[in-house]
Every structure is written in C-alpha cells, then in structure tokens.
N, C-alpha and C. Protein backbone atom coordinates (compact mmCIF):
# COMPACT_ATOMS: atom_id res chain seq x y z
N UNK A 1 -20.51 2.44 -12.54
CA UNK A 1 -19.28 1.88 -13.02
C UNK A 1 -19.55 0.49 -13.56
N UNK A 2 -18.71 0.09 -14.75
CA UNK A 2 -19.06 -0.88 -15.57
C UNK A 2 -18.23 -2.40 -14.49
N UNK A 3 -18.45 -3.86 -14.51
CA UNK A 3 -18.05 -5.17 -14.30
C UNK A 3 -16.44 -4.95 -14.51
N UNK A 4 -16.24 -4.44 -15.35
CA UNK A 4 -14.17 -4.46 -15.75
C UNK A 4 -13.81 -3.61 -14.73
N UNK A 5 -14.55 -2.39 -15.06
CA UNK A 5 -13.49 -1.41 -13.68
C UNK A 5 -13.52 -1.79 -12.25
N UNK A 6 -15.10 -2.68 -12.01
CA UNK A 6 -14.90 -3.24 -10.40
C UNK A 6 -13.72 -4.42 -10.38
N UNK A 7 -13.35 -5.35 -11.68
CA UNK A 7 -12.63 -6.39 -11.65
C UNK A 7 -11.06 -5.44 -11.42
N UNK A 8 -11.16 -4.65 -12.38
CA UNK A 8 -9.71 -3.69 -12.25
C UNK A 8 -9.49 -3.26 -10.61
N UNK A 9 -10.21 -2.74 -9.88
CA UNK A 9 -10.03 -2.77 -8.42
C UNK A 9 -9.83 -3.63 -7.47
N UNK A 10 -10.81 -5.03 -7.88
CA UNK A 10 -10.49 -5.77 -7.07
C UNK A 10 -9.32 -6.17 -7.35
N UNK A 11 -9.00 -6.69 -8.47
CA UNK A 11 -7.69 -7.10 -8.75
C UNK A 11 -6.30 -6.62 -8.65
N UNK A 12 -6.74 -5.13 -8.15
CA UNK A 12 -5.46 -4.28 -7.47
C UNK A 12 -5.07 -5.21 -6.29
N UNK A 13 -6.13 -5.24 -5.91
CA UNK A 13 -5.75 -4.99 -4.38
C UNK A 13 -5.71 -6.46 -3.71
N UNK A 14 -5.81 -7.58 -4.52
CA UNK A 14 -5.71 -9.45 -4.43
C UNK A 14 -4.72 -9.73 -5.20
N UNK A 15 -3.96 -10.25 -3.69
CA UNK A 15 -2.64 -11.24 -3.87
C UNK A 15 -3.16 -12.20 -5.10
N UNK A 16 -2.32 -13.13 -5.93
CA UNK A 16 -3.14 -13.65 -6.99
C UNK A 16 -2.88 -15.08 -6.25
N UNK A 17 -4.01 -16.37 -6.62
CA UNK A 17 -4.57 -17.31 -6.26
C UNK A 17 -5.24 -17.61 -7.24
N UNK A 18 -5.07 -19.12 -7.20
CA UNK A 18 -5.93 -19.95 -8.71
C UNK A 18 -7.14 -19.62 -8.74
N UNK A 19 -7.92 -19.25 -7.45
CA UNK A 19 -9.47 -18.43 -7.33
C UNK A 19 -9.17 -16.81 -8.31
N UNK A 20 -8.12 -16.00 -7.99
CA UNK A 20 -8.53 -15.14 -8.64
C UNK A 20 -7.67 -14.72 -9.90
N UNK A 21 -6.68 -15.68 -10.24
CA UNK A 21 -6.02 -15.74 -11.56
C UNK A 21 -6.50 -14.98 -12.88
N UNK A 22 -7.72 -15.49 -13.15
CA UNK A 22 -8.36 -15.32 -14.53
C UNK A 22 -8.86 -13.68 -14.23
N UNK A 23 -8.69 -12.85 -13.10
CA UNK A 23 -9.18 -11.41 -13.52
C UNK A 23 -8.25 -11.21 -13.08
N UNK A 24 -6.99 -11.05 -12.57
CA UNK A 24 -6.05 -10.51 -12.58
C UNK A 24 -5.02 -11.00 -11.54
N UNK A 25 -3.83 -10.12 -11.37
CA UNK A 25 -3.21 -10.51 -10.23
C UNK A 25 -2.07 -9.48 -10.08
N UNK A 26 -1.76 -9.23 -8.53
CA UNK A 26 -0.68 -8.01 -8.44
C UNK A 26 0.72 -8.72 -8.42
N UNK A 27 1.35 -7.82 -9.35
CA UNK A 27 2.52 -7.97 -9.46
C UNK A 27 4.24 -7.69 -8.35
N UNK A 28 4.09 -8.80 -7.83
CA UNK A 28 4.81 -8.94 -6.69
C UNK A 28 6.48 -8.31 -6.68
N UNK A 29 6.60 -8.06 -8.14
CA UNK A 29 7.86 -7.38 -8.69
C UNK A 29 8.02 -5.95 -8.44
N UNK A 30 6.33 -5.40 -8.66
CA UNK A 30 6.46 -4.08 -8.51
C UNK A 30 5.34 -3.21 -7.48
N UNK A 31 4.94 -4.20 -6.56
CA UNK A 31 3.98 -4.18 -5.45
C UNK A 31 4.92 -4.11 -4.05
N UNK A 32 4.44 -3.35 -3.23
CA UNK A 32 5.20 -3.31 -1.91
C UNK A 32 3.76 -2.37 -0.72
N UNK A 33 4.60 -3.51 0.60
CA UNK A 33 4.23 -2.77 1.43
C UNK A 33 5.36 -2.13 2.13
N UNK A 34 5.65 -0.78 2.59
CA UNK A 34 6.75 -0.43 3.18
C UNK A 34 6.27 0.52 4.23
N UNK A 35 7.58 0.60 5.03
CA UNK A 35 7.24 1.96 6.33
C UNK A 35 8.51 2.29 6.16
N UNK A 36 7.92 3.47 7.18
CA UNK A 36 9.52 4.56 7.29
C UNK A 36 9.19 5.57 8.79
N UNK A 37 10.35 6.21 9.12
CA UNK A 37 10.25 6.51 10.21
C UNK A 37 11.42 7.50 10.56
N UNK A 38 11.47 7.61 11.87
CA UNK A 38 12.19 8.68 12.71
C UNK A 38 12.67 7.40 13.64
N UNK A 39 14.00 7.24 13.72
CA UNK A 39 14.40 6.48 14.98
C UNK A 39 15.24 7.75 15.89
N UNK A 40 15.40 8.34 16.82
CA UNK A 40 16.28 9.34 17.46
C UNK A 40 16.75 10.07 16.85
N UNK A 41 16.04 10.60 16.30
CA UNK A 41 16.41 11.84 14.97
C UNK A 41 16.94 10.98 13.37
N UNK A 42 16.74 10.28 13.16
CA UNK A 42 17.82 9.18 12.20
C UNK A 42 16.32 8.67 11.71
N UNK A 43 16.37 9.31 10.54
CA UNK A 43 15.23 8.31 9.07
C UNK A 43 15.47 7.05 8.75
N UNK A 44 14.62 6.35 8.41
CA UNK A 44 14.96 4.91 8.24
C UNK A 44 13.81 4.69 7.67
N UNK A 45 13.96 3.64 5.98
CA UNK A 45 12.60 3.19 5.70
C UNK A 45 12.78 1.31 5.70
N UNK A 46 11.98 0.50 5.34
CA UNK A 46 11.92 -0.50 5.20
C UNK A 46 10.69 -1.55 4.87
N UNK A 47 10.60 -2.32 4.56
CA UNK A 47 9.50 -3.13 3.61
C UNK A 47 8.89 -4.23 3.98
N UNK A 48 8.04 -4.93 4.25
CA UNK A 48 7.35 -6.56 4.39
C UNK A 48 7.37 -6.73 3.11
N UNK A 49 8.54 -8.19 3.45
CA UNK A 49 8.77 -8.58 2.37
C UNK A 49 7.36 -9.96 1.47
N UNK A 50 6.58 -10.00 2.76
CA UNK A 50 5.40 -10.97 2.57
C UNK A 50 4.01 -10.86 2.69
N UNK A 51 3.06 -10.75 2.13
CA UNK A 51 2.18 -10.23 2.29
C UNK A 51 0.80 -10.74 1.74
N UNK A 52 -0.56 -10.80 2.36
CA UNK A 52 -1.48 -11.39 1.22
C UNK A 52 -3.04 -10.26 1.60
N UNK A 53 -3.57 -10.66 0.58
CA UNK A 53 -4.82 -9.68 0.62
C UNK A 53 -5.93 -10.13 0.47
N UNK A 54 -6.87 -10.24 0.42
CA UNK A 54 -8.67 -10.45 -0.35
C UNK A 54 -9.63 -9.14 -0.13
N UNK A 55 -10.30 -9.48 -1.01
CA UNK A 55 -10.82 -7.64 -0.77
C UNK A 55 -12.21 -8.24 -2.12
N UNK A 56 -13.43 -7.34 -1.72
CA UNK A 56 -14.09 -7.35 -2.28
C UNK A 56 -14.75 -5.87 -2.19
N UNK A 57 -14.94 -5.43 -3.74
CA UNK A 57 -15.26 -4.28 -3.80
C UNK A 57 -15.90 -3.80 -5.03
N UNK A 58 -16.97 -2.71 -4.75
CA UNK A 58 -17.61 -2.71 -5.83
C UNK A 58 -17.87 -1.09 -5.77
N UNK A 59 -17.42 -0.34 -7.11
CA UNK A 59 -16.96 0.79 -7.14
C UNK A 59 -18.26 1.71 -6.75
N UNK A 60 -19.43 1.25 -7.44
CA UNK A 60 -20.55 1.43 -7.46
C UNK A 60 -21.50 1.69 -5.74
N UNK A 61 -20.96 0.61 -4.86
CA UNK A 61 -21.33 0.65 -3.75
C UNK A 61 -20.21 0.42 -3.08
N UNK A 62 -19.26 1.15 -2.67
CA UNK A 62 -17.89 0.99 -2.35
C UNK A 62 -18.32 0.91 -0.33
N UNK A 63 -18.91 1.97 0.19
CA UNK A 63 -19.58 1.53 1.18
C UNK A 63 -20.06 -0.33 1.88
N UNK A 64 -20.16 -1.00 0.55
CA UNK A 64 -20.47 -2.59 0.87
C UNK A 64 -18.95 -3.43 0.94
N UNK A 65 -18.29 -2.80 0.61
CA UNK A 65 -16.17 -3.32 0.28
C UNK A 65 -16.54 -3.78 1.58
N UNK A 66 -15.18 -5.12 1.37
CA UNK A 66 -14.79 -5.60 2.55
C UNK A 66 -12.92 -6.01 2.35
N UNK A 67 -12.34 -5.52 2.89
CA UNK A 67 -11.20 -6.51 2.50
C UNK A 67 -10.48 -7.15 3.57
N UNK A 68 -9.51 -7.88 3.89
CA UNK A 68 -8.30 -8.29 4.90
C UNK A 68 -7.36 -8.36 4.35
N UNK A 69 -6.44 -7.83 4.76
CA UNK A 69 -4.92 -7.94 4.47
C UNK A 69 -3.88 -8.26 5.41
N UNK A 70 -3.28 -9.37 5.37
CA UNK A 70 -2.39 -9.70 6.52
C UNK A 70 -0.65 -9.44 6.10
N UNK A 71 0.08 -9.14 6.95
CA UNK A 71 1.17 -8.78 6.51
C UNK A 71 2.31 -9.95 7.70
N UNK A 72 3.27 -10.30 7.46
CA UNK A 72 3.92 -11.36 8.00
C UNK A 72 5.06 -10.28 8.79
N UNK A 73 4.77 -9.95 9.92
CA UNK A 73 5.57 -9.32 10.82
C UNK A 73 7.12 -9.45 10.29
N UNK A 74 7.57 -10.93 10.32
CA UNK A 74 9.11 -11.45 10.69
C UNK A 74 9.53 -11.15 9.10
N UNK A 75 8.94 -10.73 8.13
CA UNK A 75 9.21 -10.70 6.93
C UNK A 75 9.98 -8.93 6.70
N UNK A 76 10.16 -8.17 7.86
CA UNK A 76 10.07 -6.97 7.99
C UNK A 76 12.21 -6.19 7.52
N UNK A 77 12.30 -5.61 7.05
CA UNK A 77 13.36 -5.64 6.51
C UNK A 77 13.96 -4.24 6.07
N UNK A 78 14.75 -3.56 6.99
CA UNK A 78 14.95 -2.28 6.77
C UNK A 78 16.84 -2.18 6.33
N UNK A 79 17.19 -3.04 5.99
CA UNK A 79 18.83 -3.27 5.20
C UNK A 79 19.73 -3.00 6.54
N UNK A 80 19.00 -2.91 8.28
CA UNK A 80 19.88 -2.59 9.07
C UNK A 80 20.06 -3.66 9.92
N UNK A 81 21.03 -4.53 10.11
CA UNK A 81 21.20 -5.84 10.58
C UNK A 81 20.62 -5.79 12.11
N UNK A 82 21.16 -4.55 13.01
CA UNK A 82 20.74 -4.75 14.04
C UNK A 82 19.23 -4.37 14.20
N UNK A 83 18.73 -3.70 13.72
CA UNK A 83 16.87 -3.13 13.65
C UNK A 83 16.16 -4.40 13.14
N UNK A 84 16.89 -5.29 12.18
CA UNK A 84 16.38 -6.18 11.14
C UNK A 84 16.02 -7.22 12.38
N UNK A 85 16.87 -7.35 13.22
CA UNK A 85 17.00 -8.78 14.35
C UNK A 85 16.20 -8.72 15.42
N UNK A 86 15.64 -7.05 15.45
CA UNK A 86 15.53 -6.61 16.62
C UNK A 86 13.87 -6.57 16.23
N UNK A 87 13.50 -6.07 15.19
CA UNK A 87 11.85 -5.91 14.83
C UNK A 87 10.92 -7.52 15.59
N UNK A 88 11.54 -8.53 14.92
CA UNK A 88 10.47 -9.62 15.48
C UNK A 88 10.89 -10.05 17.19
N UNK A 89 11.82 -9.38 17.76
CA UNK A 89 11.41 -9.86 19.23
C UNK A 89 10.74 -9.26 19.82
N UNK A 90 10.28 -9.37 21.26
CA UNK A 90 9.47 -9.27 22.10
C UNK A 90 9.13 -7.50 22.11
N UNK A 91 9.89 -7.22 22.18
CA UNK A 91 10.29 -5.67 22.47
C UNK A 91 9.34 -4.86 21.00
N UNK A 92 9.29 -5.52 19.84
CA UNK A 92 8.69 -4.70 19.14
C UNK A 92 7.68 -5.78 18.52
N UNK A 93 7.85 -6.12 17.39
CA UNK A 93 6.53 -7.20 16.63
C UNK A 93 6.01 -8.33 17.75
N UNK A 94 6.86 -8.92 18.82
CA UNK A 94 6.99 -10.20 19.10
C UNK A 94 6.04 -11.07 18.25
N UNK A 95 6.77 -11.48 17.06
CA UNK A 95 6.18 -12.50 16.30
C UNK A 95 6.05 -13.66 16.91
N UNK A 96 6.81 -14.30 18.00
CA UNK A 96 6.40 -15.67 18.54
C UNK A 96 5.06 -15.72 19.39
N UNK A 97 4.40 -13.96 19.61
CA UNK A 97 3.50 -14.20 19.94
C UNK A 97 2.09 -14.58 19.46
N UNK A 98 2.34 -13.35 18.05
CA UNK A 98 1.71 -13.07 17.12
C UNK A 98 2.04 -12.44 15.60
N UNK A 99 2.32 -13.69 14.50
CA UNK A 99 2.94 -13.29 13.91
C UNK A 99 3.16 -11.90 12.25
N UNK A 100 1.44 -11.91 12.95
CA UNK A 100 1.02 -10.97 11.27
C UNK A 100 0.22 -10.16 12.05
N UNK A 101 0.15 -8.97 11.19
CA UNK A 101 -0.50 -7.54 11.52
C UNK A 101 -2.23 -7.59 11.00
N UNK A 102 -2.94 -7.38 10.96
CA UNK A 102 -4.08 -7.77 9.76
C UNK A 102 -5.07 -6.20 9.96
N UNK A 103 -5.16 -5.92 8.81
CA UNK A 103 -6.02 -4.84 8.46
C UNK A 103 -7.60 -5.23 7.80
N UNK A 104 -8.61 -4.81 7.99
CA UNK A 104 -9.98 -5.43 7.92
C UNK A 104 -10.71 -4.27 7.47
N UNK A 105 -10.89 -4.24 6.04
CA UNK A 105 -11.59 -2.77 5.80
C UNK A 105 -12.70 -3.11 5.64
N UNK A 106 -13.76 -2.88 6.33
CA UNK A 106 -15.60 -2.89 5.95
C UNK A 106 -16.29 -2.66 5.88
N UNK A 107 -15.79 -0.98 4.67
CA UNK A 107 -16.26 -0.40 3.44
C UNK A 107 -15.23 0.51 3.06
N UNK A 108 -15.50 1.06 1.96
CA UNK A 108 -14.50 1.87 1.17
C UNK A 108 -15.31 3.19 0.83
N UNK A 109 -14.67 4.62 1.08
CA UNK A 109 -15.07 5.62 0.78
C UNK A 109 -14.87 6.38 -0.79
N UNK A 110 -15.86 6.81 -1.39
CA UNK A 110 -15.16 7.13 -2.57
C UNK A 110 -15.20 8.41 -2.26
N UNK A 111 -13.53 9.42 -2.64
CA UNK A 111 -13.95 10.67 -2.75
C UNK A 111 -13.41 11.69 -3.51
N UNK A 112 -13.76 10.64 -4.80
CA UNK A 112 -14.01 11.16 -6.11
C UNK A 112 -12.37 11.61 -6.70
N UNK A 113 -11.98 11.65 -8.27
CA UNK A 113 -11.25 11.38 -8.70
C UNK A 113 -10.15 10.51 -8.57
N UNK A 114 -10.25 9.23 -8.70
CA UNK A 114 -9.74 8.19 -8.29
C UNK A 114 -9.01 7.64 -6.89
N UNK A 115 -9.59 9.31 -5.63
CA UNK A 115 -9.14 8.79 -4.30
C UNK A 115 -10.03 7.92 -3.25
N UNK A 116 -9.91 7.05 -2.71
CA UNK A 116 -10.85 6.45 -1.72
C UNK A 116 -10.14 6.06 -0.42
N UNK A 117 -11.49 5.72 0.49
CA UNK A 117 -10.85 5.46 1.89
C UNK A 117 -10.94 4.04 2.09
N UNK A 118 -10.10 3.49 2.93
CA UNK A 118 -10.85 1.91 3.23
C UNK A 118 -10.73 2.27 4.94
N UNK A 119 -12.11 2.05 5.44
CA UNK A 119 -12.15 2.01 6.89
C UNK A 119 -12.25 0.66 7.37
N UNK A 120 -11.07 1.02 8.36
CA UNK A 120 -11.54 -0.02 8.93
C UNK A 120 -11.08 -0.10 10.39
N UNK A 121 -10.35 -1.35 10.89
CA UNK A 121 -9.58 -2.06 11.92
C UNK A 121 -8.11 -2.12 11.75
N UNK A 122 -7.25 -1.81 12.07
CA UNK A 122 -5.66 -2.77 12.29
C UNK A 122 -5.35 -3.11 13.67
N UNK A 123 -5.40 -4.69 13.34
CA UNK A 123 -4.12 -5.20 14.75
C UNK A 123 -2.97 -5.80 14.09
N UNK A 124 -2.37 -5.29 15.39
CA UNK A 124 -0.95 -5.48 15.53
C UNK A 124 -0.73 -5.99 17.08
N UNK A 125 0.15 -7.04 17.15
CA UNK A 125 0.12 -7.69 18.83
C UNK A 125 -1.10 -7.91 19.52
N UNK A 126 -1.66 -8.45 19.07
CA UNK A 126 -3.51 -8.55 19.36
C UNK A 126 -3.74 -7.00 20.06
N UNK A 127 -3.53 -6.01 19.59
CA UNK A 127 -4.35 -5.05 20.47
C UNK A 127 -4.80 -4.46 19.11
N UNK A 128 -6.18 -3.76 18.38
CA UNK A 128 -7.32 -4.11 17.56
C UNK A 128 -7.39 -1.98 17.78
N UNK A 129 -7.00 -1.24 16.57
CA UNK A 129 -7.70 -0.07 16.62
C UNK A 129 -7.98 0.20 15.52
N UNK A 130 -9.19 1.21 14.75
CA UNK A 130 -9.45 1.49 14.23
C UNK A 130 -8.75 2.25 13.11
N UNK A 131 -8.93 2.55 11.78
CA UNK A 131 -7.69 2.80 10.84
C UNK A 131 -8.49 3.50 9.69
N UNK A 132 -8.03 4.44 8.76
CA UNK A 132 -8.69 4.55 7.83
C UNK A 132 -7.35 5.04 6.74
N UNK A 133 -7.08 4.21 5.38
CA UNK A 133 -5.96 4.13 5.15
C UNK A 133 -6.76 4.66 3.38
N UNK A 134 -6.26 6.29 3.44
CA UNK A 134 -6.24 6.91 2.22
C UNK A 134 -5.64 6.24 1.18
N UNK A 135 -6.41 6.08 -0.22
CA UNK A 135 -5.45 5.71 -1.23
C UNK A 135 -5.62 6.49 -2.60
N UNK A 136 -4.55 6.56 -3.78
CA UNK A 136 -5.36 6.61 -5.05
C UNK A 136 -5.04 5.74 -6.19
N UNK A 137 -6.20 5.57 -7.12
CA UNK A 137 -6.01 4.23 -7.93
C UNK A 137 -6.26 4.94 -9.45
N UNK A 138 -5.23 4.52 -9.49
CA UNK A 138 -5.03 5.19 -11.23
C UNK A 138 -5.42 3.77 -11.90
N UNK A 139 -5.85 3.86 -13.21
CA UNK A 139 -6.07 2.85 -14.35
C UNK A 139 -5.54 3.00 -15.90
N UNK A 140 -4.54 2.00 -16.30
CA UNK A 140 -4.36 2.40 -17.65
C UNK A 140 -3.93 0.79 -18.08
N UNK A 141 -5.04 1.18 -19.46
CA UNK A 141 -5.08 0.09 -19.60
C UNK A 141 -5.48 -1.51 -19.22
N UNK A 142 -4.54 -1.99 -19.08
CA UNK A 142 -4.51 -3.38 -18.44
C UNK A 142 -3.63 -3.51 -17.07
N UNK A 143 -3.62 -2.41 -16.50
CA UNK A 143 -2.76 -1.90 -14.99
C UNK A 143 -3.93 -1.34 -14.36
N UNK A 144 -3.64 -1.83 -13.20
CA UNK A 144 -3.86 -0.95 -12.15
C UNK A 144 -3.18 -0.59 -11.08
N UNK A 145 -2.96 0.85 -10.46
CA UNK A 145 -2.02 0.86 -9.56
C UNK A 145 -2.87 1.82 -8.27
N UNK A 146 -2.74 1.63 -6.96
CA UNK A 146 -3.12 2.00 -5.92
C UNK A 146 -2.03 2.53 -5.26
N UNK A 147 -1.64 3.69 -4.62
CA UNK A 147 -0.93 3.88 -3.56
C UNK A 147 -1.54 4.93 -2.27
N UNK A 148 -1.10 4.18 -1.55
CA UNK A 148 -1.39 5.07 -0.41
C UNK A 148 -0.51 5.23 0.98
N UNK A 149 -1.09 6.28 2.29
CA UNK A 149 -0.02 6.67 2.41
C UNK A 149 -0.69 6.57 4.29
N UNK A 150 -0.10 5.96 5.50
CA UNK A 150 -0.91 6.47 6.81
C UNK A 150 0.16 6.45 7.52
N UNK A 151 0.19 7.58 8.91
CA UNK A 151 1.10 7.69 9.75
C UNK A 151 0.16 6.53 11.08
N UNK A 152 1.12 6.03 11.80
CA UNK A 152 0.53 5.34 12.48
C UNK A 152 1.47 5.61 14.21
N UNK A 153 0.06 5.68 14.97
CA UNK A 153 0.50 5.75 16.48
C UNK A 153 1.54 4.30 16.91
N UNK A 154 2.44 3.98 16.99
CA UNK A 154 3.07 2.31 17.06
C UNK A 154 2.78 2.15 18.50
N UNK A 155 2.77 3.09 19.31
CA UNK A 155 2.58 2.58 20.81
C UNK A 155 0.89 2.34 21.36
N UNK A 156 0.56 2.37 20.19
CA UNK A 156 -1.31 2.43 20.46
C UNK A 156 -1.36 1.13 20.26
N UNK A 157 -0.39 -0.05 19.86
CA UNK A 157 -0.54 -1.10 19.58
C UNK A 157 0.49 -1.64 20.07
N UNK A 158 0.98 -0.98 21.27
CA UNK A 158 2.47 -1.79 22.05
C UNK A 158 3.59 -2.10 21.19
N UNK A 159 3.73 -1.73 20.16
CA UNK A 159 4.81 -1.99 19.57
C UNK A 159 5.96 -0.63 20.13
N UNK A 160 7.30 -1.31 20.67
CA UNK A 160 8.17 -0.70 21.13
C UNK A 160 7.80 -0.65 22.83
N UNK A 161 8.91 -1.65 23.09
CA UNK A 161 8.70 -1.80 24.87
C UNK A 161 9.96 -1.68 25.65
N UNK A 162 9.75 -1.47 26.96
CA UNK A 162 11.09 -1.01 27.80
C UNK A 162 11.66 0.20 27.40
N UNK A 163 12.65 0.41 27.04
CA UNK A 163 13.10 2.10 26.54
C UNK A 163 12.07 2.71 25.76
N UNK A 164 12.08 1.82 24.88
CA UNK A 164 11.27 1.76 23.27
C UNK A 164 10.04 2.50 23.50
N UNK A 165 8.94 2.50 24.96
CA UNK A 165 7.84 2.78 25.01
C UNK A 165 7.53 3.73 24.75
N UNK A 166 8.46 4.91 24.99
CA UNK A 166 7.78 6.27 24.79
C UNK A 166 7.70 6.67 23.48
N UNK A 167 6.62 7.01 22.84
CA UNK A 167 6.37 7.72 21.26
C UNK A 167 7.54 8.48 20.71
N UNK A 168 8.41 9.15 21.84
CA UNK A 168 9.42 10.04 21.43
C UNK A 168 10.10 9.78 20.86
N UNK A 169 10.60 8.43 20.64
CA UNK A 169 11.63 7.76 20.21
C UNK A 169 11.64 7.27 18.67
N UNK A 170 10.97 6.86 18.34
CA UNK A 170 10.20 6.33 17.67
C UNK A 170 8.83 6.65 16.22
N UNK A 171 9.17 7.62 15.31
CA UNK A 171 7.44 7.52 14.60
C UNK A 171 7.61 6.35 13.49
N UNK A 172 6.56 6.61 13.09
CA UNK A 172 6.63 5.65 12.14
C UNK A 172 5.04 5.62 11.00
N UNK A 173 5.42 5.31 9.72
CA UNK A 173 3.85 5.40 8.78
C UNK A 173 4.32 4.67 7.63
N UNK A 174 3.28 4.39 7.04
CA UNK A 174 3.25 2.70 6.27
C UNK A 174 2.73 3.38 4.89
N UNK A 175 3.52 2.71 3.62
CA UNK A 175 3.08 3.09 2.36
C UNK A 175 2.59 2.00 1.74
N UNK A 176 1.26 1.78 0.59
CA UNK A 176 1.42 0.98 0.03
C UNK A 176 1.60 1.76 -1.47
N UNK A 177 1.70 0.77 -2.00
CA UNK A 177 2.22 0.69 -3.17
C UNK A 177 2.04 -0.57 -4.39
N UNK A 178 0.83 -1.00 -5.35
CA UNK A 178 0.29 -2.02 -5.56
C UNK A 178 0.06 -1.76 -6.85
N UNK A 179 0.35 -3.03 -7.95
CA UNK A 179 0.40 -2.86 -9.01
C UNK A 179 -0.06 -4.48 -9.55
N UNK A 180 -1.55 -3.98 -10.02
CA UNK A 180 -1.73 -5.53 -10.91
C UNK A 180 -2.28 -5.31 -12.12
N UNK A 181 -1.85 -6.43 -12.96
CA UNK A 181 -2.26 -6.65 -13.97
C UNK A 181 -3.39 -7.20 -14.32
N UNK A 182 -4.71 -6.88 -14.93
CA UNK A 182 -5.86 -7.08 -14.85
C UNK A 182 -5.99 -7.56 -16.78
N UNK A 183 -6.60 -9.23 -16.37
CA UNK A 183 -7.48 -9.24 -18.12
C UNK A 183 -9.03 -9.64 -17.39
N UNK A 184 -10.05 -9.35 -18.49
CA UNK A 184 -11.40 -9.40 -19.18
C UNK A 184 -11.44 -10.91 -18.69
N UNK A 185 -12.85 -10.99 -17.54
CA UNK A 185 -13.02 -12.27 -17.57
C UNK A 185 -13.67 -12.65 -18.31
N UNK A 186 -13.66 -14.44 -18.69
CA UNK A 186 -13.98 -14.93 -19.69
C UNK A 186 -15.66 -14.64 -20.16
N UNK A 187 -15.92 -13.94 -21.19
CA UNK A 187 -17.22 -14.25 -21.96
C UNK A 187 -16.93 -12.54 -22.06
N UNK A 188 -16.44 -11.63 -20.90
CA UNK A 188 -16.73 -10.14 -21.26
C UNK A 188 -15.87 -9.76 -22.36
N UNK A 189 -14.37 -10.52 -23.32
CA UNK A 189 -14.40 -9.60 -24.34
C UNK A 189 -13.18 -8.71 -23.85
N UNK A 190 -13.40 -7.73 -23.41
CA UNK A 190 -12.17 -6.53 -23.25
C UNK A 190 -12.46 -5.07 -22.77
C-alpha cells in the first residue's frame, strides 16, 4: 500500500491537532461514538459527546498499529434526563473516580476487503480487559470513513452496581462511526 492510503487511515481514525492538521482530520459533524442497549426489555441508544484519538498505522504492516482512544465518560448522553444524570455516578461510570474509558489497540488485523481488527485493551473504572473492535474502512476520494460495531460485557468492568449488577438488566454495545477528511501531504502532490 502506497504513503496516501496509510495517511487516509491514519487520518480516519485522529482527532485533528495542529500535529496532524496538514494530513487530515475527522470530521466532528459527522463522526460519533455511540452505544445502545437493552435496559428491562426497553432499547435505548446514546452517544459520547467527547472524544479524542491517536493511532498510528500502517496498512502494509498493520500488525505494528498502535492507537489510544479516550472517550470522556460524563460526556455520555442518551436524550433521557433520568439515565443522562444517572450514567456519571457511582453506580455506573463513576466519573469522579475515573473519568474516561481508554481503548489501546497494539496492532491491527487486516482481513481483507477493507475489514480490520484493532486488538487490543479497554478500561473502564480502572478495571483493564482485553477487546478486539471489528471495523470497515471505505475510501473515496478525499474521505475516509470507518465504522464499526462491539457488544460489550458492562459488568466485566463494574459498570452497573447495587440492583444494576446483574448482566440481566442491562446489555449494552458501542458503535463507531468516523469520518475524515484527508489532503496529500506537502511535497506528495495528490
């Protein structure tokens, strides 16, 4: 794979910063991280509204990828006033303990036609498990878009306490959804 298409990847997947400006940057308009779920029979989805990334990756040796992505717990936002109030206390995120989730991928699987894996780590409430979060990355043009899709155990990471504890109550799985705009760094042209 050619220097543009590794810049087109990385640049999916990096929040933009005056470091990585000039190859691209995701578009925060049409980028999301979201979850959704089962509360007592009752669907419910909702979004982090804050979020940042770094990621290094090289399509070629995708195995050598590294990325982190932290997500801001209290930023969490499902349009339901009482769930909305209720996510950052103790009982579920406790953000005053710990306020961001962080995912640590360190390497990326390719498996072939624009799907890959990123393995890695997620914590959530300092408790640290292992993750491997399917995606696929389409390219057109001067876009790039990634989405992907993982169900996640929430009580493997203490999230949901007192009633809340038992899995029964409760599922839950996280989408992303990432869209950046990528130009030609300077001297390559197009």
């Amino acid at each position: 794979m050619n220097m543009r298409h590794l810049r087109l990847v990385a640049a999916l997947l990096v929040i933009a910063s005056p470091a990585t400006a000039a190859e691209g940057a995701v578009d925060p308009a049409k980028s999301a991280i979201k979850f959704s779920g089962v509360q007592v029979g009752a669907p419910f989805t909702g979004r982090f509204e804050r979020f940042d990334a770094k990621v290094a990756f090289d399509p070629a040796k995708p195995e050598a990828g590294h990325a982190v992505v932290l997500v801001d717990l209290a930023s969490a936002r499902t349009g339901d006033v009482q769930r909305d109030e209720g996510l950052p206390q103790k009982d579920w995120f406790n953000v005053k303990s710990a306020n961001r989730a962080r995912f640590e991928a360190t390497r990326f699987v390719d498996k072939g036609n624009g799907d890959y894996e990123a393995v890695g780590t997620l914590t959530i409430r300092g408790t640290s498990r292992p993750l491997t979060l399917p995606f696929h990355l389409a390219l057109d043009g001067g876009q790039a878009h990634a989405v992907g899709h993982v169900g996640l155990v929430r009580t493997d990471f203490g999230v949901g306490q007192g009633p809340w504890a038992s899995g029964q109550w409760v599922d839950v799985s996280v989408d992303i959804d990432l869209v950046a705009t990528v130009r030609p760094a300077p001297g390559e042209g197009g």
